[in-house]
Protein backbone atom coordinates (compact mmCIF):
# COMPACT_ATOMS: atom_id res chain seq x y z
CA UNK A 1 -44.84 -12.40 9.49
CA UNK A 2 -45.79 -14.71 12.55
CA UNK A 3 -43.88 -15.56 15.35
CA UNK A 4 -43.08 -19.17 15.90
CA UNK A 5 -44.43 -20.15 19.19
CA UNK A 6 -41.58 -22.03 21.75
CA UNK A 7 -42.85 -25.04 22.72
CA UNK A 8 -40.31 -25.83 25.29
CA UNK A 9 -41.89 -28.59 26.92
CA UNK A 10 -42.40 -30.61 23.90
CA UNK A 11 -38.69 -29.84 22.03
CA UNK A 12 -35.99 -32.50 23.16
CA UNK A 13 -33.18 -31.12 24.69
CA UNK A 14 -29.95 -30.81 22.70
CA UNK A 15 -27.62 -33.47 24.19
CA UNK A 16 -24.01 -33.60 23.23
CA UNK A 17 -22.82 -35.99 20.57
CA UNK A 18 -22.70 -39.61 21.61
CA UNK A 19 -20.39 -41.82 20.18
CA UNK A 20 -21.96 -44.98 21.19
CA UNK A 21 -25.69 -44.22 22.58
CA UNK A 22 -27.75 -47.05 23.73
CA UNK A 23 -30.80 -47.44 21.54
CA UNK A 24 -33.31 -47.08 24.55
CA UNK A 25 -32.22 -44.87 27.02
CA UNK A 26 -29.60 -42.71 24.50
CA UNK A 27 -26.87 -42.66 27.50
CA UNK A 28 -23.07 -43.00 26.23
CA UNK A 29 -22.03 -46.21 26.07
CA UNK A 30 -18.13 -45.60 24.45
CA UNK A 31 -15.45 -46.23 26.90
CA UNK A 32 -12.42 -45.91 24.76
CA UNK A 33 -11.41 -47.13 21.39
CA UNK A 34 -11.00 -50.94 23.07
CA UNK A 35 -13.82 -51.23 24.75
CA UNK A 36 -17.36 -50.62 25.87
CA UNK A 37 -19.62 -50.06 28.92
CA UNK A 38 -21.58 -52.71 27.68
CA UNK A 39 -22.49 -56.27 29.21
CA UNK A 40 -22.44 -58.89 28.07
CA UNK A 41 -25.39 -61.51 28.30
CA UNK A 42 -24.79 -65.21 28.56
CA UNK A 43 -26.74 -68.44 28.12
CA UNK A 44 -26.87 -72.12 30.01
CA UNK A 45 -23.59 -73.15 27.94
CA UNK A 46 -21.52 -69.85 29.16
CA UNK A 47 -22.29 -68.22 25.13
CA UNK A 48 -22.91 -64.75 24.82
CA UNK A 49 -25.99 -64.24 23.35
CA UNK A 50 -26.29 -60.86 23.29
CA UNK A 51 -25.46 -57.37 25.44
CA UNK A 52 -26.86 -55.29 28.11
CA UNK A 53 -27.27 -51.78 29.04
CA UNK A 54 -25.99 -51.05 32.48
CA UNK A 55 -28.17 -47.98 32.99
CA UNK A 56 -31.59 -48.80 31.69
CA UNK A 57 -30.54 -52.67 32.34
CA UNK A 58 -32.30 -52.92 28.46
CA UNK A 59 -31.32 -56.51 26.70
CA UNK A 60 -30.26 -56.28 23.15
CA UNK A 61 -29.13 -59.41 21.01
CA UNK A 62 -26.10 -58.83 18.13
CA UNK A 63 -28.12 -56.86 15.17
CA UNK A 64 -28.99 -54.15 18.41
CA UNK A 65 -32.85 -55.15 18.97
CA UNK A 66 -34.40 -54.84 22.17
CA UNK A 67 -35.38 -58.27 22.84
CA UNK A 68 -36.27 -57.00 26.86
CA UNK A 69 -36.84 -53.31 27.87
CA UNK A 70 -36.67 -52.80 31.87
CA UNK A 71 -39.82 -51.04 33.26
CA UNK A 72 -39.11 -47.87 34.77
CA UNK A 73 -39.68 -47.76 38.77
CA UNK A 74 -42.93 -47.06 38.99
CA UNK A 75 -42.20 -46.07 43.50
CA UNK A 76 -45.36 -44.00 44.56
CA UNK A 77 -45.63 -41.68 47.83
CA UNK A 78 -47.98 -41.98 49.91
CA UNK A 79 -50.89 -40.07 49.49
């Protein structure tokens, strides 16, 4: 029989069970049973339009599509 090869750098690691993950980023977003880490997003007349992650600053609207993804820092050293 043949071994399975370990492809460790290709497997995702095993995170704990989120109860709330954002849909980008997969970082908890449950704070307690009343309310969430998320932010809110408003427009000109002060409605809220849709939500925010505050770690991958990712805009969502109310059905939980990206309607902006934040571009990763892209800092380079110098060579």
């Amino acid at each position: 029989m043949e071994k399975k090869r370990s492809l460790l750098h290709t497997q995702k690691k095993k995170s704990k069970k989120c109860l709330d993950p954002c849909p980008v980023c997969d970082k908890e977003l449950y704070f307690d049973e009343h309310y969430s880490k998320r932010a809110g997003l408003l427009d000109e007349n002060e409605e809220v339009v849709g939500w925010m992650c505050p770690f991958c600053k990712s805009e969502f609207d109310f059905s939980n599509r990206v309607t902006y993804i934040m571009p990763m820092d892209n800092s380079r050293g110098i060579a």
